[in-house]
PDB file of N, CA and C in Angstrom:
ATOM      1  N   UNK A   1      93.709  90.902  88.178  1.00  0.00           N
ATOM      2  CA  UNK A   1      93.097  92.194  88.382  1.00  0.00           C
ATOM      3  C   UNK A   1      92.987  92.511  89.877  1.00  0.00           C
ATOM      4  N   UNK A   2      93.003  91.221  90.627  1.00  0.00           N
ATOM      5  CA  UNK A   2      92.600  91.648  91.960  1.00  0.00           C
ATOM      6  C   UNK A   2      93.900  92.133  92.374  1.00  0.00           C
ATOM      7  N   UNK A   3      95.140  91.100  92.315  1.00  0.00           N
ATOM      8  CA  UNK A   3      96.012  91.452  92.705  1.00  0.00           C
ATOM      9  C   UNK A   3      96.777  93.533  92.232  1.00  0.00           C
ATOM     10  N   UNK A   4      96.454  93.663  91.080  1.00  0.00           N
ATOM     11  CA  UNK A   4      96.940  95.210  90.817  1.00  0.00           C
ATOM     12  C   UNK A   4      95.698  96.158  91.473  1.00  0.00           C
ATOM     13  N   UNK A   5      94.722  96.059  92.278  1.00  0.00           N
ATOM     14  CA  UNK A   5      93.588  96.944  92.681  1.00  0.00           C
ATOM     15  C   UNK A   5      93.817  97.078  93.863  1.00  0.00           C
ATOM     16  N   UNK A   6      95.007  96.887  94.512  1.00  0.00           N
ATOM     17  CA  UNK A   6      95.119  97.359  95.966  1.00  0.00           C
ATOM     18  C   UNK A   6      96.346  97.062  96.937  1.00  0.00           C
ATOM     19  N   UNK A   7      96.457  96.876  98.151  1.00  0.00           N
ATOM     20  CA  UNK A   7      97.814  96.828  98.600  1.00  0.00           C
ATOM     21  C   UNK A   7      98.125  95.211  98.627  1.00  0.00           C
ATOM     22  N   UNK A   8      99.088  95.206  98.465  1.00  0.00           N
ATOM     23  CA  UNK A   8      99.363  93.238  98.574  1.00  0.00           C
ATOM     24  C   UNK A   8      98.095  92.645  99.742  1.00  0.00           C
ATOM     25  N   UNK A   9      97.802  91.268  99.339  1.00  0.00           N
ATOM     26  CA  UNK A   9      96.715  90.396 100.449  1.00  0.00           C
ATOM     27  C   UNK A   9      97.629  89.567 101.195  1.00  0.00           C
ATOM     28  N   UNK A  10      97.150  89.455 102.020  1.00  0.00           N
ATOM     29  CA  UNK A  10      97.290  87.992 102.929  1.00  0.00           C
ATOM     30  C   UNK A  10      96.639  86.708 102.010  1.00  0.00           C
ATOM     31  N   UNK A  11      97.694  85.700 101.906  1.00  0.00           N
ATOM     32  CA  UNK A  11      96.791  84.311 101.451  1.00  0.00           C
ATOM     33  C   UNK A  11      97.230  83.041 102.729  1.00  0.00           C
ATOM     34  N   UNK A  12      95.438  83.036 102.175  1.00  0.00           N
ATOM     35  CA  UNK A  12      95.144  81.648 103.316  1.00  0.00           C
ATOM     36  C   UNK A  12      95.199  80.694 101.561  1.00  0.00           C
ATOM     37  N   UNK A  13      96.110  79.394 102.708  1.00  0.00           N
ATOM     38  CA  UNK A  13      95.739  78.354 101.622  1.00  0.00           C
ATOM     39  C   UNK A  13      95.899  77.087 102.879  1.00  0.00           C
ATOM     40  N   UNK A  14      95.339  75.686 102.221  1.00  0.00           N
ATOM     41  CA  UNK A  14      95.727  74.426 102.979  1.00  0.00           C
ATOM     42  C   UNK A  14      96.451  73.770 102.329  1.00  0.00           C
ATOM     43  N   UNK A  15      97.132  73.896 100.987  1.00  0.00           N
ATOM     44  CA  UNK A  15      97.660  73.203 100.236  1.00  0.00           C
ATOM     45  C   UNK A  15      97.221  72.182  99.444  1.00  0.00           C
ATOM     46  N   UNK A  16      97.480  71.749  98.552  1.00  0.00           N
ATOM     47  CA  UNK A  16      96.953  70.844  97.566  1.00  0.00           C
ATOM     48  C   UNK A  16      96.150  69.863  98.048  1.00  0.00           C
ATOM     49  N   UNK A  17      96.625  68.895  99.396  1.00  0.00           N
ATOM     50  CA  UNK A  17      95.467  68.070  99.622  1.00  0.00           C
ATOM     51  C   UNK A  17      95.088  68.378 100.790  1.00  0.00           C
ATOM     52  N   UNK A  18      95.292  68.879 101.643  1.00  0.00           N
ATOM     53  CA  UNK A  18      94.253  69.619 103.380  1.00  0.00           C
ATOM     54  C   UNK A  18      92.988  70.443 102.417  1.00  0.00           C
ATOM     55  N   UNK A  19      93.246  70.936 101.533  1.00  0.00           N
ATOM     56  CA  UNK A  19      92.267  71.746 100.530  1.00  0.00           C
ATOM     57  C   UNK A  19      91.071  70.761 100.850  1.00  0.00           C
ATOM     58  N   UNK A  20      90.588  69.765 100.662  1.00  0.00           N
ATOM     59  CA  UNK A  20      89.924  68.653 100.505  1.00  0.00           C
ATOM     60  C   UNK A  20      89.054  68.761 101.640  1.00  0.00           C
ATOM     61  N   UNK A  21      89.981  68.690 102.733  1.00  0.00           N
ATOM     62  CA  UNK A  21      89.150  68.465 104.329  1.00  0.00           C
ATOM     63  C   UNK A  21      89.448  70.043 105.317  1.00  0.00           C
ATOM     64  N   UNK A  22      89.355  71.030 104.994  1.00  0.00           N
ATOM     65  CA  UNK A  22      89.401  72.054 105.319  1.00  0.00           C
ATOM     66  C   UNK A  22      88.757  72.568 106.960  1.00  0.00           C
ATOM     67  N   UNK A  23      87.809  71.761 107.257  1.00  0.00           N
ATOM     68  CA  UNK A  23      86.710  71.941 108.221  1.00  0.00           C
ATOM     69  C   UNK A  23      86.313  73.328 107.822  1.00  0.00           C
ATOM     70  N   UNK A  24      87.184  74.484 109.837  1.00  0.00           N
ATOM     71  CA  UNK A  24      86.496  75.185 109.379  1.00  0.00           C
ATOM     72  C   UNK A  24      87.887  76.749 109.587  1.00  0.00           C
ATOM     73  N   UNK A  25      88.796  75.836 108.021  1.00  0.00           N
ATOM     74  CA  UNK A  25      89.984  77.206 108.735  1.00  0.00           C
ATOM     75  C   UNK A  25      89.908  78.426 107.587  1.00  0.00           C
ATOM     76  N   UNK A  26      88.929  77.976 107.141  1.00  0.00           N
ATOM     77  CA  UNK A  26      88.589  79.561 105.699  1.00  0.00           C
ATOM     78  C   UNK A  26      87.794  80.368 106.557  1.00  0.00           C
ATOM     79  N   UNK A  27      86.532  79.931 107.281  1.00  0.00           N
ATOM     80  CA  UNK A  27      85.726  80.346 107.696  1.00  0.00           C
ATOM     81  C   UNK A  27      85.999  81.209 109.069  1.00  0.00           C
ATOM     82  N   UNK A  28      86.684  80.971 109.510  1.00  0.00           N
ATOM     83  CA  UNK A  28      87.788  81.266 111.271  1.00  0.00           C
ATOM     84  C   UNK A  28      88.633  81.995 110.390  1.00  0.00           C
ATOM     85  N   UNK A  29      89.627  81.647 109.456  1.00  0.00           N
ATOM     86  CA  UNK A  29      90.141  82.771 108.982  1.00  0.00           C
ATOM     87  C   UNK A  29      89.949  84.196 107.534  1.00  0.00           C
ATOM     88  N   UNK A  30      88.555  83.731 107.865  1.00  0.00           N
ATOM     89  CA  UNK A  30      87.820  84.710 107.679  1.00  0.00           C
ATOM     90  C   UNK A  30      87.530  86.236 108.425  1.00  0.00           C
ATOM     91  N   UNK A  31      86.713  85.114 109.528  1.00  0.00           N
ATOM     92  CA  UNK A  31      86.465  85.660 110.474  1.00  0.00           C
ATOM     93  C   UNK A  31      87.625  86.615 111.505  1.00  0.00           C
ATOM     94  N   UNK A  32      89.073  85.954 111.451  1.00  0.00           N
ATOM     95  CA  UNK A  32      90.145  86.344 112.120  1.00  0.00           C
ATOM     96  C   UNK A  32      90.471  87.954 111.313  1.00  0.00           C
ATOM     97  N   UNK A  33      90.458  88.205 109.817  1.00  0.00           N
ATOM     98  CA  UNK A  33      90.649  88.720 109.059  1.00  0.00           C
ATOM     99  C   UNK A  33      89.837  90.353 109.170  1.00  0.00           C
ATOM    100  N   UNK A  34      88.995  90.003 109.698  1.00  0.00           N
ATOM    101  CA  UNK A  34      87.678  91.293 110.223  1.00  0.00           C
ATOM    102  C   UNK A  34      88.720  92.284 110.671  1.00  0.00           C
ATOM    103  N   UNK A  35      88.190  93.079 110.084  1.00  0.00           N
ATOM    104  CA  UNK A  35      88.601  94.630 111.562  1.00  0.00           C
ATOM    105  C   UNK A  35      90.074  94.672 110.976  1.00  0.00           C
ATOM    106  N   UNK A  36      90.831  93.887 110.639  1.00  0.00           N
ATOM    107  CA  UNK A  36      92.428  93.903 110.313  1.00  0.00           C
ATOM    108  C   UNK A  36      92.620  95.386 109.171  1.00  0.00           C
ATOM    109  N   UNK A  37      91.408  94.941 108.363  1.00  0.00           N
ATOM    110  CA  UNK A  37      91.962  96.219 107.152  1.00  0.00           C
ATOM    111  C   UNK A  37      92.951  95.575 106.281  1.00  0.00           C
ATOM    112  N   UNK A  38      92.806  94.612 105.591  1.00  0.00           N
ATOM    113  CA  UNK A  38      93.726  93.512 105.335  1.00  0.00           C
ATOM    114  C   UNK A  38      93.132  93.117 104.073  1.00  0.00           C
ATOM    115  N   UNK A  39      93.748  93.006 102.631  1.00  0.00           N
ATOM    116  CA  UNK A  39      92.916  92.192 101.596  1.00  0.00           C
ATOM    117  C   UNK A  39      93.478  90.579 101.625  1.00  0.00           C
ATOM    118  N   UNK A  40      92.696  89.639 101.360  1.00  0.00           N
ATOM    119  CA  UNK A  40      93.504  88.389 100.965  1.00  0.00           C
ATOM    120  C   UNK A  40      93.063  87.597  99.970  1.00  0.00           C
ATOM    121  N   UNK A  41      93.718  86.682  99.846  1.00  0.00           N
ATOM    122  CA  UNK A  41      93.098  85.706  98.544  1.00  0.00           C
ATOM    123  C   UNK A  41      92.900  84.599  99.605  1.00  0.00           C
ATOM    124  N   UNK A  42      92.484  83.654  99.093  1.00  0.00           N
ATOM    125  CA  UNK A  42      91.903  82.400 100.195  1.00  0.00           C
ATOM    126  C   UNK A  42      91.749  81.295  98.579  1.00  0.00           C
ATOM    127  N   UNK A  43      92.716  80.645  98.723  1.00  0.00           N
ATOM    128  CA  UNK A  43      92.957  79.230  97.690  1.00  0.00           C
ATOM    129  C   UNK A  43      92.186  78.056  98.271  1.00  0.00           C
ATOM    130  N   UNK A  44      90.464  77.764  97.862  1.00  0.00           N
ATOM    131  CA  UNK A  44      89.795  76.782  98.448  1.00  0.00           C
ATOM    132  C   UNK A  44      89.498  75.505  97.626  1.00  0.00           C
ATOM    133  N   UNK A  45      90.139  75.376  96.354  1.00  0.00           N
ATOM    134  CA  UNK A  45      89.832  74.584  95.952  1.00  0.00           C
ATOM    135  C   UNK A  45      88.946  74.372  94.954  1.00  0.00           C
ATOM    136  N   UNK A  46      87.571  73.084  94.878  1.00  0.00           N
ATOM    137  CA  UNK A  46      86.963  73.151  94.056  1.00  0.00           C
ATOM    138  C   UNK A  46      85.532  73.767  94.434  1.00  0.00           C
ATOM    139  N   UNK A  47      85.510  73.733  95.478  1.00  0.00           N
ATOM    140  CA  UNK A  47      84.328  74.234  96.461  1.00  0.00           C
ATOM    141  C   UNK A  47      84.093  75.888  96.249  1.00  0.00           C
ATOM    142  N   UNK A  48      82.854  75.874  95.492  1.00  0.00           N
ATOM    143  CA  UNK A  48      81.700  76.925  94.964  1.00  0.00           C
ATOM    144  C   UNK A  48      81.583  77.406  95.910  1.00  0.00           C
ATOM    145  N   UNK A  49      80.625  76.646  97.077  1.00  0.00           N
ATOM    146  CA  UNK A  49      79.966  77.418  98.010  1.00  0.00           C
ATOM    147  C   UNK A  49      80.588  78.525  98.566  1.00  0.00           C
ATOM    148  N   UNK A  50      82.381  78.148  99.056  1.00  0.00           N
ATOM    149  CA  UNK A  50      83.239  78.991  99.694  1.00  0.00           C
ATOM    150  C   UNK A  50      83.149  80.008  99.414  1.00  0.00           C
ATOM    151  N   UNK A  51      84.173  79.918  97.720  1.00  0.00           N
ATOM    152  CA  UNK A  51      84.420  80.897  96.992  1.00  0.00           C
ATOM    153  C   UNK A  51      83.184  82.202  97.232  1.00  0.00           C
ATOM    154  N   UNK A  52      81.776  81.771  96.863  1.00  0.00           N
ATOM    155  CA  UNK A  52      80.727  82.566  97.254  1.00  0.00           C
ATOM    156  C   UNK A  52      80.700  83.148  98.599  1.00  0.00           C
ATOM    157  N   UNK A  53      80.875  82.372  99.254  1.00  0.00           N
ATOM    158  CA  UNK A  53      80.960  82.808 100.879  1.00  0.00           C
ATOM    159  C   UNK A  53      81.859  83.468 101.016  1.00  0.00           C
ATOM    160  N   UNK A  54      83.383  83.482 100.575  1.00  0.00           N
ATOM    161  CA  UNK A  54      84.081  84.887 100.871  1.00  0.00           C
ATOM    162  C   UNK A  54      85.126  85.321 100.085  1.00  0.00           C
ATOM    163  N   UNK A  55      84.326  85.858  98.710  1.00  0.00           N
ATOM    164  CA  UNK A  55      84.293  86.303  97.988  1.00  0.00           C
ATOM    165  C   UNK A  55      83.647  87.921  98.420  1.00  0.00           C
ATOM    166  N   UNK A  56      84.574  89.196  99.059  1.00  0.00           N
ATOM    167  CA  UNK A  56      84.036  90.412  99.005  1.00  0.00           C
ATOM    168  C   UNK A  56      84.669  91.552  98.245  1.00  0.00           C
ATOM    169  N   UNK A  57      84.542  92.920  98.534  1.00  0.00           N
ATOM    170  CA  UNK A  57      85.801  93.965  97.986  1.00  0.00           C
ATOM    171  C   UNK A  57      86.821  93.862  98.126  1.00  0.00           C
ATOM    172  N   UNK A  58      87.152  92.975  99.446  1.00  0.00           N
ATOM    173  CA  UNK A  58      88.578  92.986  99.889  1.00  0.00           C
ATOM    174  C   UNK A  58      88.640  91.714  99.978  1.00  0.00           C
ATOM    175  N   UNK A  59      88.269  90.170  99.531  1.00  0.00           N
ATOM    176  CA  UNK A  59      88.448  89.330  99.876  1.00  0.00           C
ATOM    177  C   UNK A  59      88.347  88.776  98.171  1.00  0.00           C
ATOM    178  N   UNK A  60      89.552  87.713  98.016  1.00  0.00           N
ATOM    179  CA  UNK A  60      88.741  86.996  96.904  1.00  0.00           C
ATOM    180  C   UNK A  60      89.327  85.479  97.210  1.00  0.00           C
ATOM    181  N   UNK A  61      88.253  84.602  96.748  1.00  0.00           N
ATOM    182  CA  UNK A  61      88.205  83.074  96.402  1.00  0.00           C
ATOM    183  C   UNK A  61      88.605  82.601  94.989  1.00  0.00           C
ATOM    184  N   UNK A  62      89.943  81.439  94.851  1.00  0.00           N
ATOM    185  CA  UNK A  62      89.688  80.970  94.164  1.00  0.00           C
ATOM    186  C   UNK A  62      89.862  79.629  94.373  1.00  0.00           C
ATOM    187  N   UNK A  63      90.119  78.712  93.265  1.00  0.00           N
ATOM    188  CA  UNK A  63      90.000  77.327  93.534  1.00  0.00           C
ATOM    189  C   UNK A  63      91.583  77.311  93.278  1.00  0.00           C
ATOM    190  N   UNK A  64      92.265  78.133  92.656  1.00  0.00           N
ATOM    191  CA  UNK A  64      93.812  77.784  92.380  1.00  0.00           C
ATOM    192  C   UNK A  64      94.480  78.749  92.032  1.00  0.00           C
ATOM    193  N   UNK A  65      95.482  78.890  92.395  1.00  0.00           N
ATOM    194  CA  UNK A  65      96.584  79.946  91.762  1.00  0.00           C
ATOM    195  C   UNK A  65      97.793  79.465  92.128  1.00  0.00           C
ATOM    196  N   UNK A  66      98.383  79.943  90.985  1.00  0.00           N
ATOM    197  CA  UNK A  66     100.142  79.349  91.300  1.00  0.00           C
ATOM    198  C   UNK A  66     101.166  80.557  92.370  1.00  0.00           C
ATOM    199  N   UNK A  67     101.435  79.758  92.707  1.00  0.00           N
ATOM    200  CA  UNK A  67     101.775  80.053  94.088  1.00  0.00           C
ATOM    201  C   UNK A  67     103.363  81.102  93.679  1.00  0.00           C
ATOM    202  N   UNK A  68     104.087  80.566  92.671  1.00  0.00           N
ATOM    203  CA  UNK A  68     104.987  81.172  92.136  1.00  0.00           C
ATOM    204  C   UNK A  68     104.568  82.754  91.311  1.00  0.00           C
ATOM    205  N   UNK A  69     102.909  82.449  91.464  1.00  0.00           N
ATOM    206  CA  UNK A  69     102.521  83.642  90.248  1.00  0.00           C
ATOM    207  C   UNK A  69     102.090  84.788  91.544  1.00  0.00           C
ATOM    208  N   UNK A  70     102.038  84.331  93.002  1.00  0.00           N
ATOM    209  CA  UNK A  70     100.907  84.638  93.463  1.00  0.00           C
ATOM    210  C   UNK A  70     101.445  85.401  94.952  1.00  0.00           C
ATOM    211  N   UNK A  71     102.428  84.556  94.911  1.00  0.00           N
ATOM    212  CA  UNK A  71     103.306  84.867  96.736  1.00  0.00           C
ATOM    213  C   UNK A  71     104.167  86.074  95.917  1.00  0.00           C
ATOM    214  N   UNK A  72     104.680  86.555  94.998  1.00  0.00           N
ATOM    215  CA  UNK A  72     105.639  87.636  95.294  1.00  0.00           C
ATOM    216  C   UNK A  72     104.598  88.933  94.717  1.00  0.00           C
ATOM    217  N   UNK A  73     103.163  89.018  94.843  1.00  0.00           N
ATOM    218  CA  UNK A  73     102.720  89.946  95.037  1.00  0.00           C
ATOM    219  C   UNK A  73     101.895  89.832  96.918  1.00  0.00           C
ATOM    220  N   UNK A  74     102.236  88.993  97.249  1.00  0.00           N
ATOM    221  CA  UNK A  74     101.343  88.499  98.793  1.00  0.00           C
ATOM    222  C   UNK A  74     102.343  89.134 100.130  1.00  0.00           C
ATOM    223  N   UNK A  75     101.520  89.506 100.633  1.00  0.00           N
ATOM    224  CA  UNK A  75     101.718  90.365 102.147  1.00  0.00           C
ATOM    225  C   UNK A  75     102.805  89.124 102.875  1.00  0.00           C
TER     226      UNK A  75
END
């Protein structure tokens, strides 16, 4: 649904296992993402807190998506 509600996103991902130890490149590219006018998806894994944290109108969190399902609607 997210993907048909607007113009293609930018996705941040770390890949299957950087996912794990992320520090702080959701959060920075979050933050990088401001002001752009830009929707994205952000693939974090199993981590709740994130997802909550940037999870907005134009932003969504999940813990997974297939990448084959996901990159030929992605900016």
């Amino acid at each position: 649904a997210f993907l048909a509600a607007g113009e293609a996103p930018l996705v941040f991902t770390l890949g299957s296992a950087a996912v794990y130890t992320p520090e702080r490149f959701y959060q920075e590219s979050f933050q990088a993402l401001r002001g752009l006018g830009f929707r994205a998806v952000f693939l974090v894994g199993p981590n709740e807190g994130l997802r909550a944290e940037l999870t907005t109108e134009t932003t969504l969190a999940v813990p997974y998506a297939s990448f084959a399902r996901l990159f030929p609607h992605a900016r």
